[in-house]
Protein backbone atom coordinates (compact mmCIF):
# COMPACT_ATOMS: atom_id res chain seq x y z
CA UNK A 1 108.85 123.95 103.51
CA UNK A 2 106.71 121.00 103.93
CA UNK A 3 103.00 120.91 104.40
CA UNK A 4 100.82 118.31 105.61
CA UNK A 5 96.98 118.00 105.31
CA UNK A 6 94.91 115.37 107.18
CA UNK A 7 91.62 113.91 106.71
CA UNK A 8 89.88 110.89 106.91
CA UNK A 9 88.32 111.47 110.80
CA UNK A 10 85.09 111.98 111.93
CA UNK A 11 83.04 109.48 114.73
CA UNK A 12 82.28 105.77 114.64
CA UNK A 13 80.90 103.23 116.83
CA UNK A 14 83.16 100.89 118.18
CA UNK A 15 84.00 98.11 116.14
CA UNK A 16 83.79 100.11 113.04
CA UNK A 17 86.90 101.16 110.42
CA UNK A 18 88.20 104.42 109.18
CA UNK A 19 90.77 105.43 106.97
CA UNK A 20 92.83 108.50 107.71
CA UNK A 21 95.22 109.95 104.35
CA UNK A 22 98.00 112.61 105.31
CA UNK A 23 98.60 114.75 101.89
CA UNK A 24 102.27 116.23 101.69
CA UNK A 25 103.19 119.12 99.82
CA UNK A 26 106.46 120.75 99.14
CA UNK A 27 108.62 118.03 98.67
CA UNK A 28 108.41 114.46 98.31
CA UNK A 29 107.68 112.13 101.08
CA UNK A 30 110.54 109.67 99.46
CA UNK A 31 113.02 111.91 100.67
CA UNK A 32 111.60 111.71 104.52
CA UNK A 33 113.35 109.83 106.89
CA UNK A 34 110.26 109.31 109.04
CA UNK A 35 106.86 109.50 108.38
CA UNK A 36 103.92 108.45 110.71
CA UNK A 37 101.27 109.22 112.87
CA UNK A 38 100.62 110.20 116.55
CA UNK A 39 97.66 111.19 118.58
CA UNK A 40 96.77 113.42 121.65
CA UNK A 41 93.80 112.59 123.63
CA UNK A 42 92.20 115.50 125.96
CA UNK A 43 94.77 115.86 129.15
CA UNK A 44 97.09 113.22 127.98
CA UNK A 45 100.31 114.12 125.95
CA UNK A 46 101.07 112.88 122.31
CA UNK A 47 102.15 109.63 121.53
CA UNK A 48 103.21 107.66 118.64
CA UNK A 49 100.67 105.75 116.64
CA UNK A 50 102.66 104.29 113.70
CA UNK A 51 105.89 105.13 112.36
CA UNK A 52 107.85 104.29 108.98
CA UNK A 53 111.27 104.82 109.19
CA UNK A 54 113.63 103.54 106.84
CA UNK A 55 111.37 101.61 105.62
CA UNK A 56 110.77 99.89 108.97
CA UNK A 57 107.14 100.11 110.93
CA UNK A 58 106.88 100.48 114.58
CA UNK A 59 103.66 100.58 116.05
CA UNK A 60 102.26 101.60 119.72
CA UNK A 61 101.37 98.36 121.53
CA UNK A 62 97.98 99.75 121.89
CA UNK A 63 97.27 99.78 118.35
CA UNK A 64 99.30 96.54 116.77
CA UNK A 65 97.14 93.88 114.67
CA UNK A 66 94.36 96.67 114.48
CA UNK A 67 96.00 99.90 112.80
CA UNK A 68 97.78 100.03 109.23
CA UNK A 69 100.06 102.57 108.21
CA UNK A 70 101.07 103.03 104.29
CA UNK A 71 102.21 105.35 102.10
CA UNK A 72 102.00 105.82 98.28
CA UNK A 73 104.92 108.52 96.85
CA UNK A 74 103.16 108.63 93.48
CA UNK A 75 100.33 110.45 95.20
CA UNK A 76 103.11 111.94 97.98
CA UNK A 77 100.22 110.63 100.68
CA UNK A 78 100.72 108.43 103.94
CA UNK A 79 97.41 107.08 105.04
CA UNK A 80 96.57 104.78 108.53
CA UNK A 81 93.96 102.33 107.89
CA UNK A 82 92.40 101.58 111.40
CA UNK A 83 90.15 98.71 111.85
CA UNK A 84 88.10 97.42 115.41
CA UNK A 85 88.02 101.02 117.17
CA UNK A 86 87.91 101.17 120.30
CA UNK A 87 86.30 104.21 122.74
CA UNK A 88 89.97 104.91 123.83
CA UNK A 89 91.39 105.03 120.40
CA UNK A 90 89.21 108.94 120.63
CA UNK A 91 92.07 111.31 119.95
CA UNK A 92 93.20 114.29 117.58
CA UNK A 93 95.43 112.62 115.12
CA UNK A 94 98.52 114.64 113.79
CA UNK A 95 100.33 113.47 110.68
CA UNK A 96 104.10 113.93 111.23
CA UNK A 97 107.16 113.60 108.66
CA UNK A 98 111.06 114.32 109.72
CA UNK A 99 113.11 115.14 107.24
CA UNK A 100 117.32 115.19 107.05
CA UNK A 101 117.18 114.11 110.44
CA UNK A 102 116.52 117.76 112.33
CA UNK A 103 113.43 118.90 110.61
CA UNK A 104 109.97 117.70 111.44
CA UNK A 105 106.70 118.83 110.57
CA UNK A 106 103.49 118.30 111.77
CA UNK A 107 99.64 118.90 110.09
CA UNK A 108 97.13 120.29 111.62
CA UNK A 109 95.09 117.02 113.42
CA UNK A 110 91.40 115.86 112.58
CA UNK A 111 89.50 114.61 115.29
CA UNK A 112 88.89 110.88 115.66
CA UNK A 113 85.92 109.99 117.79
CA UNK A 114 85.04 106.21 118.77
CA UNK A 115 81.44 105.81 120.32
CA UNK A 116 80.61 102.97 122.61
């Protein structure tokens, strides 16, 4: 079994930075075949934020050239450094990892809130 633990969120103006770290227990996120980010916004559905998978990043259009997704396996964390927020970038942000191809897991979401 796999746990993940977010943190990182909380509110910022626009403009403004925050880093968000995704802590995996359980087993190591080497052995993931994807791990990433998504976010749900009140009445929208989830969508992908970033995504590593095999060692590939894919990004939502929305977010390119501003968001940064990383990982270190020594400390079994995946972080997503996001820089210029924007008002629409407001969302609950769930760390995800998929692992032997079938089984995913998600954490629990912290809140990111962009003021204008």
């Amino acid at each position: 079994q796999v746990q993940l633990v977010e943190s990182g969120g909380g509110l910022v103006q626009a403009g403004g930075s925050l880093r968000l770290s995704c802590a995996a227990s359980g087993r190591s996120i080497f052995w993931a075949h994807a791990m990433g980010w998504y976010r749900q916004a009140p009445g929208n559905q989830r969508e992908l934020v970033a995504l590593i998978t095999s060692g590939d990043t894919n990004y939502a259009d929305s977010v390119k050239g501003r968001f940064t997704i990383s990982s270190d396996n020594a400390k079994n964390t995946v972080y997503l450094q996001m820089n210029s927020l924007k008002p629409e970038d407001t969302a609950v942000y769930y760390c995800y990892a998929r692992y032997d191809f079938t089984t995913s897991y998600w954490g629990q979401g912290t809140q990111v809130t962009v003021s204008s």
